[in-house]
Protein backbone atom coordinates (compact mmCIF):
# COMPACT_ATOMS: atom_id res chain seq x y z
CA UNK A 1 40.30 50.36 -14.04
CA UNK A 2 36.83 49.03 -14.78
CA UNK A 3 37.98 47.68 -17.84
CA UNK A 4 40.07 45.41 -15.74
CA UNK A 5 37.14 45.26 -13.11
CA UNK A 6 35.11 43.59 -16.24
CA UNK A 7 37.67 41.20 -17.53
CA UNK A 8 38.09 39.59 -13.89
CA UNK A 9 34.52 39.60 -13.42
CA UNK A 10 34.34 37.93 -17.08
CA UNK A 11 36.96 35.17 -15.92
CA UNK A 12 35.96 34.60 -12.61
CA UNK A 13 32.51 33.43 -13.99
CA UNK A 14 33.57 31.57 -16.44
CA UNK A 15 36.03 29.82 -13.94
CA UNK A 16 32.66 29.19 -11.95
CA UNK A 17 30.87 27.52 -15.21
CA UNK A 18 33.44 25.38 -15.87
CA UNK A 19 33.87 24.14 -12.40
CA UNK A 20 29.88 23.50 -12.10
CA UNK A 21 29.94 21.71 -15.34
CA UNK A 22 32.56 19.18 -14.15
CA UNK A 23 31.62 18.98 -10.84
CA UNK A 24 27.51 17.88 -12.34
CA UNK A 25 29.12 15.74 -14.82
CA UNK A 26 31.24 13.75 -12.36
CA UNK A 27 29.01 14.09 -9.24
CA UNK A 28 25.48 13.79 -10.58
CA UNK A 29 23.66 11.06 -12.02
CA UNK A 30 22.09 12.19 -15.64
CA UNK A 31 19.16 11.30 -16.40
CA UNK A 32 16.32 9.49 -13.51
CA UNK A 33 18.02 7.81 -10.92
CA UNK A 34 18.11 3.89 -11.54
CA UNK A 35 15.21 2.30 -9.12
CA UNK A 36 15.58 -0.68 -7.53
CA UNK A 37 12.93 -3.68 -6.89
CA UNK A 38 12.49 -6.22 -4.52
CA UNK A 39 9.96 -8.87 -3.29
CA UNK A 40 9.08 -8.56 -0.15
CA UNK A 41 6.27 -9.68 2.36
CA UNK A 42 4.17 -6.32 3.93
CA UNK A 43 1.44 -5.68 6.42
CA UNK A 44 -0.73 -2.76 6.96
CA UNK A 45 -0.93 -1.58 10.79
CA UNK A 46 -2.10 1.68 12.23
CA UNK A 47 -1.94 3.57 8.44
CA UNK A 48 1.55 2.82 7.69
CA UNK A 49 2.64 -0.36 5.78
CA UNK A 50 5.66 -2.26 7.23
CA UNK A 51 7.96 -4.49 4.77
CA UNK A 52 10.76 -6.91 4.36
CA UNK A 53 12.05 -9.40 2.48
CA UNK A 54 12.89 -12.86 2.93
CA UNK A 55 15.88 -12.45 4.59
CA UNK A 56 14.76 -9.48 6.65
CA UNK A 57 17.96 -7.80 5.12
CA UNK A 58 15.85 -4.84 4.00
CA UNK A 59 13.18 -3.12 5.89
CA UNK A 60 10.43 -0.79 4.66
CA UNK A 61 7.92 1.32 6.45
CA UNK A 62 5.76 3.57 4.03
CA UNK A 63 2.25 5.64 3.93
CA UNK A 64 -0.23 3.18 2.68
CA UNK A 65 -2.36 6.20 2.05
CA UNK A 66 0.07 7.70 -0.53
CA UNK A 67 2.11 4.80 -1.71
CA UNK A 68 1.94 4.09 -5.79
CA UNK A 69 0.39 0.90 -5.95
CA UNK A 70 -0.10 -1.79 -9.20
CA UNK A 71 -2.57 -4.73 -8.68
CA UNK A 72 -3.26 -6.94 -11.93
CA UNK A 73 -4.32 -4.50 -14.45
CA UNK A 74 -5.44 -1.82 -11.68
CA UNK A 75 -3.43 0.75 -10.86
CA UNK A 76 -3.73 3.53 -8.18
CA UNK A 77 -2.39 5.86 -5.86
CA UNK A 78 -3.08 5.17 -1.72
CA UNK A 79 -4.93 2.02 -0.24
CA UNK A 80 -3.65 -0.87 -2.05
CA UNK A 81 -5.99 -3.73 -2.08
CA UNK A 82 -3.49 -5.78 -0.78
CA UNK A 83 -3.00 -4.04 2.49
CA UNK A 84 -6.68 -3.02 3.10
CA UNK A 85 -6.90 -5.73 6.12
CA UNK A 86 -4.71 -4.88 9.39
CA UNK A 87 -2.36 -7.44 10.33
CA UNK A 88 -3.15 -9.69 7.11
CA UNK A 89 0.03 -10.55 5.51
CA UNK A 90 0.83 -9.49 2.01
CA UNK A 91 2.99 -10.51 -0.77
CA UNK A 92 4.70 -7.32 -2.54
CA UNK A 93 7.30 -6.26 -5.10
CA UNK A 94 8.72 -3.03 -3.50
CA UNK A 95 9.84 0.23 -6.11
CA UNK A 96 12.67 1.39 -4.11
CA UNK A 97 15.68 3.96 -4.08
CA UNK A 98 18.63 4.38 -1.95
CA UNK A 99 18.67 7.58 -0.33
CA UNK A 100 21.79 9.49 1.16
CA UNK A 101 21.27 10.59 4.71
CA UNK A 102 22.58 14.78 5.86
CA UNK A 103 25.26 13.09 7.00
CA UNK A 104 26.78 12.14 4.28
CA UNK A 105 27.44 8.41 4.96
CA UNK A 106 24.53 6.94 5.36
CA UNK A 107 21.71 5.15 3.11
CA UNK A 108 18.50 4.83 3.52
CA UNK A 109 16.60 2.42 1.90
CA UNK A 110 12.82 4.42 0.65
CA UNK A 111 9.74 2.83 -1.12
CA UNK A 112 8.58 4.64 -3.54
CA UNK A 113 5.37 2.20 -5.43
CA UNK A 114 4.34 -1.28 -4.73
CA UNK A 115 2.80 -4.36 -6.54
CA UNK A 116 0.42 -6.29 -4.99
CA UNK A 117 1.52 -10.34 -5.81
């Protein structure tokens, strides 16, 4: 009896390995996630920087006190120099990924760094 107890236990888990190694390998990216870019004009107002591009087919709102930033050869993290001014507009390059709502269907565009132009 716990012989048999043993080899089910033995098969059921290796049932379960092999159906979370397929399911990562056909459901999960390997590796870092691709990131996106695109240039965009942004303003700082009331601590949070507001985005979009040309088109206004993308919109961005991010934490200018946290957001990655790249300007020339500087490089920091919160308070880009080019969205130190309220209401001054800026032109950016936007780090971005899209990110899958809880419900499944929808995307969300999210900045994740920006470079001051």
């Amino acid at each position: 009896m716990i012989g048999r107890l043993v080899k089910l236990s033995v098969l059921v888990g290796l049932a379960g390995v092999v159906v979370g190694v397929w399911l990562g390998s056909t459901r999960a990216t390997l590796g870092p996630a691709p990131l996106k870019t695109v240039d965009a004009t942004a303003t700082y107002e009331n601590g949070f920087g507001r985005a979009s591009t040309e088109d206004d087919e993308q919109q961005f709102v991010f934490d200018v006190r946290r957001i990655p930033w790249v300007s020339g050869s500087k490089v920091g993290k919160g308070d880009p120099p080019c969205l130190r001014t309220p209401g001054r507009k800026a032109d950016v390059e936007i780090g971005y990924r899209d990110i899958r709502l809880p419900d499944g269907r929808t995307t969300a565009d999210v900045a994740l760094w920006i470079r001051c132009r």
